[in-house]
Each structure stands twice: as structure tokens, then as C-alpha cells.
C-alpha atoms as a PDB file:
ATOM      1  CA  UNK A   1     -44.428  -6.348  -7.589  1.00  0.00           C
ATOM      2  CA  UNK A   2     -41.164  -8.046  -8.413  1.00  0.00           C
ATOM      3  CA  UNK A   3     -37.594  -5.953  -7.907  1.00  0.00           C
ATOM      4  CA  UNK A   4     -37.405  -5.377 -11.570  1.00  0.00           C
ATOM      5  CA  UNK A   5     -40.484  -3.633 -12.171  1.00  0.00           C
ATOM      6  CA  UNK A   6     -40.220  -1.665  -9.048  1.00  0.00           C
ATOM      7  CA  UNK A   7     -36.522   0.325  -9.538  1.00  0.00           C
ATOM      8  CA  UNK A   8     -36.758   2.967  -6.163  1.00  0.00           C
ATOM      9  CA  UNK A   9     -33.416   4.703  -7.186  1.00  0.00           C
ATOM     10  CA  UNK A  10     -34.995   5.422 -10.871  1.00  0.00           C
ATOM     11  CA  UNK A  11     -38.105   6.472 -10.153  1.00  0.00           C
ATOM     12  CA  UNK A  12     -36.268   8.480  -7.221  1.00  0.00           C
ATOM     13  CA  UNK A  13     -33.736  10.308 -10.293  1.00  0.00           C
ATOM     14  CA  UNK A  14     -37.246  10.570 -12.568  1.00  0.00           C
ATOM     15  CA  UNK A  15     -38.859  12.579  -9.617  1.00  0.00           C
ATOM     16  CA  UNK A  16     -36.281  14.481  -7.592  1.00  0.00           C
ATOM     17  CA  UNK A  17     -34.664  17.443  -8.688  1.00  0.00           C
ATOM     18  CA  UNK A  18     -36.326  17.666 -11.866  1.00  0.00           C
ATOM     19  CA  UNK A  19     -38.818  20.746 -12.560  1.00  0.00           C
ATOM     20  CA  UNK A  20     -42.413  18.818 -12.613  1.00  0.00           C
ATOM     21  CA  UNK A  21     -45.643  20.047 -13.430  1.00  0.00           C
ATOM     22  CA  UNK A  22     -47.374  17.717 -10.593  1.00  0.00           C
ATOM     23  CA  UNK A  23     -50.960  18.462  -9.051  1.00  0.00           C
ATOM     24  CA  UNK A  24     -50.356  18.699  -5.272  1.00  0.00           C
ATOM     25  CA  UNK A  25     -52.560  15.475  -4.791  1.00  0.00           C
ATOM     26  CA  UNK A  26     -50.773  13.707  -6.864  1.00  0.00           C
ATOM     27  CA  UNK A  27     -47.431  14.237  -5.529  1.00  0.00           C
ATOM     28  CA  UNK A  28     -49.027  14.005  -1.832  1.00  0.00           C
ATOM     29  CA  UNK A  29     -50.495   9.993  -3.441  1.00  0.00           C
ATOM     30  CA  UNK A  30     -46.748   9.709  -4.279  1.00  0.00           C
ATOM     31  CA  UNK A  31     -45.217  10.740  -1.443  1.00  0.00           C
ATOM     32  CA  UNK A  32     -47.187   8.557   0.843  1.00  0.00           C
ATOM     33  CA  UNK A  33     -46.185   5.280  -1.077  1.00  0.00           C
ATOM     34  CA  UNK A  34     -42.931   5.693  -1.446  1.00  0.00           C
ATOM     35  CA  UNK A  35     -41.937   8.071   1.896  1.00  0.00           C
ATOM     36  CA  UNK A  36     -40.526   5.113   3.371  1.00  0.00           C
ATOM     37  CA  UNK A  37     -38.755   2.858   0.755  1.00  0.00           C
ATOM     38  CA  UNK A  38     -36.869   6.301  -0.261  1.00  0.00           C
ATOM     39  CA  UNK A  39     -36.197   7.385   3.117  1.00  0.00           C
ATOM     40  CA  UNK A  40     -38.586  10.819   2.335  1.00  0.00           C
ATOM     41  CA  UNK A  41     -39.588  12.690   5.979  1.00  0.00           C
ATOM     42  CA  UNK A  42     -41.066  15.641   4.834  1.00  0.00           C
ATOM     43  CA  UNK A  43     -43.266  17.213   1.705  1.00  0.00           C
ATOM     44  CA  UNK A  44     -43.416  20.552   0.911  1.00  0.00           C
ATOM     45  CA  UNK A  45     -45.930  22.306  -1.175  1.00  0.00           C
ATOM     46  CA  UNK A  46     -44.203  25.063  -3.213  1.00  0.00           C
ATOM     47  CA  UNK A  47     -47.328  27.413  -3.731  1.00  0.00           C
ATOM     48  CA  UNK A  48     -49.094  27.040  -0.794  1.00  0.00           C
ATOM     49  CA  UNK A  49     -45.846  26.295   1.743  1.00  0.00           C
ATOM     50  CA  UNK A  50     -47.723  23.449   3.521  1.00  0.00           C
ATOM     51  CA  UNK A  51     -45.402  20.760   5.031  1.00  0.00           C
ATOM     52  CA  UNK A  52     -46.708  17.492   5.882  1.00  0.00           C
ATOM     53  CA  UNK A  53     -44.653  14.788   7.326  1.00  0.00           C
ATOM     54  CA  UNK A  54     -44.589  11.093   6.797  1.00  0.00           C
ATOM     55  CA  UNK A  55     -47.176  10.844   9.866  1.00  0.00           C
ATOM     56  CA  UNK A  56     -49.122  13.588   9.203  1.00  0.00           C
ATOM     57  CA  UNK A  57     -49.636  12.793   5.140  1.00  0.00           C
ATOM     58  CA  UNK A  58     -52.447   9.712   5.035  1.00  0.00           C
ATOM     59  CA  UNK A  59     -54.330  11.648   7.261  1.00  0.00           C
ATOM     60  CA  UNK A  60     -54.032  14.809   4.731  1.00  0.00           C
ATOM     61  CA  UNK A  61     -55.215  12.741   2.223  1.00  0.00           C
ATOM     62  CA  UNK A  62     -58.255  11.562   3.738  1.00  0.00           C
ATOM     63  CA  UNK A  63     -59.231  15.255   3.656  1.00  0.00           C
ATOM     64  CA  UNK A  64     -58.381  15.873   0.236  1.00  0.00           C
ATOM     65  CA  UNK A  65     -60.309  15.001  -2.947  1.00  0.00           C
ATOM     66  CA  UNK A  66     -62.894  16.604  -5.429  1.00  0.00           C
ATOM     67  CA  UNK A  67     -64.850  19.106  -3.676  1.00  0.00           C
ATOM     68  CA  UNK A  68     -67.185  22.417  -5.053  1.00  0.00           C
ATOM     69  CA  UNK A  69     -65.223  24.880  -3.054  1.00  0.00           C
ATOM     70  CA  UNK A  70     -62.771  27.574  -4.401  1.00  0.00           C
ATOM     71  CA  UNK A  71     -59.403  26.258  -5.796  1.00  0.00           C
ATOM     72  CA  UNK A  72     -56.176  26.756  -4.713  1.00  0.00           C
ATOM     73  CA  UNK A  73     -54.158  29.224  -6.514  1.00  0.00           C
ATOM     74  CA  UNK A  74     -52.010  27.564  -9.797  1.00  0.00           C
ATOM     75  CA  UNK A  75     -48.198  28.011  -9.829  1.00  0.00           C
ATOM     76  CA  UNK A  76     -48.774  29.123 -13.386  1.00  0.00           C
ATOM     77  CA  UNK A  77     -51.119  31.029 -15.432  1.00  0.00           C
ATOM     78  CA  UNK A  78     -54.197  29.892 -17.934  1.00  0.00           C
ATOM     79  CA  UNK A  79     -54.549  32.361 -21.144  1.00  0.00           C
ATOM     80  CA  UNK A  80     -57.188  31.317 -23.227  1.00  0.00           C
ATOM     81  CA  UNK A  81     -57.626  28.010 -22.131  1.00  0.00           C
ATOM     82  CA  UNK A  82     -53.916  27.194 -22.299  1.00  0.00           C
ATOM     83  CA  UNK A  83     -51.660  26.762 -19.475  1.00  0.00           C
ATOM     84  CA  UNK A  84     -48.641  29.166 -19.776  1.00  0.00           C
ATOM     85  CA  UNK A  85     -45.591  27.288 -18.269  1.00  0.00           C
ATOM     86  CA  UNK A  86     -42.011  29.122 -17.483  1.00  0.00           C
ATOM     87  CA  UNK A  87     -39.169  27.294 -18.438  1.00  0.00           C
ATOM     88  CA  UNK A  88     -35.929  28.202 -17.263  1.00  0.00           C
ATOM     89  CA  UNK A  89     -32.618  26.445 -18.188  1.00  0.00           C
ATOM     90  CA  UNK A  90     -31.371  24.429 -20.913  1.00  0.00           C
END
């Protein structure tokens, strides 16, 4: 991929700091392509409080995918059908 299709420091300002609504494998994919180009050591999962480190991540993921088992608890709740976000801020 040339240098102007891959910009680190804006995809870095589109995903840092910024309230996403991210499914954990999905940021844990992320993480582990882009942990060392943006100088990332360590994930943490907000709802469950799992770290995993640079290392310790492609091994994670090799244990991860779609399974039968019981899901994890959301970080928001499902009325109806519809997920109910908060939003907080302006």
C-alpha cells in the first residue's frame, strides 16, 4: 500500500480518543496491525478489563472467533431489537 493511502497519524486521530461503538474483535484485528507502526503496547477491553499486549494479542486472536457458547456481556443495552446507545457530550 503506497504512503498516501495508508495515513497512520489519521487513522490514529479517527480511532483514538473518540467514543466508538467497536466489537472487541474488531478492535483486537486493529490493534494487531497497526500496534507497531503507531507505537500501541497495550489494549484494554473496557467491559470485560482484559489487557493484552502487543505479544500476547495474535495469540488472543487465534482463540477468538464465532463460537455457540454464551456471549460476553454488551456495554449497552438491546430494547426491542434496537441497541440503546448513551451519548454524552456535545
Amino acid at each position: 500500500m503506497t504512503a498516501e493511502l495508508r495515513n497512520l497519524p489519521h487513522i490514529a486521530s479517527m480511532a483514538f480518543n473518540e467514543p466508538l461503538m467497536l466489537e472487541p474483535a474488531y478492535a483486537r484485528v486493529f490493534f494487531c496491525a497497526l500496534a507497531d507502526q503507531l507505537g500501541i503496547s497495550r489494549l484494554t477491553d473496557a467491559v470485560s478489563g482484559d489487557s493484552l499486549t502487543a505479544g500476547e494479542a495474535p495469540a488472543a486472536l487465534a482463540l477468538s472467533g464465532d463460537d455457540d457458547g454464551p456471549r460476553q456481556a454488551r456495554s449497552y443495552q438491546v430494547m426491542n431489537g434496537i441497541a440503546v446507545l448513551p451519548v454524552s457530550g456535545t
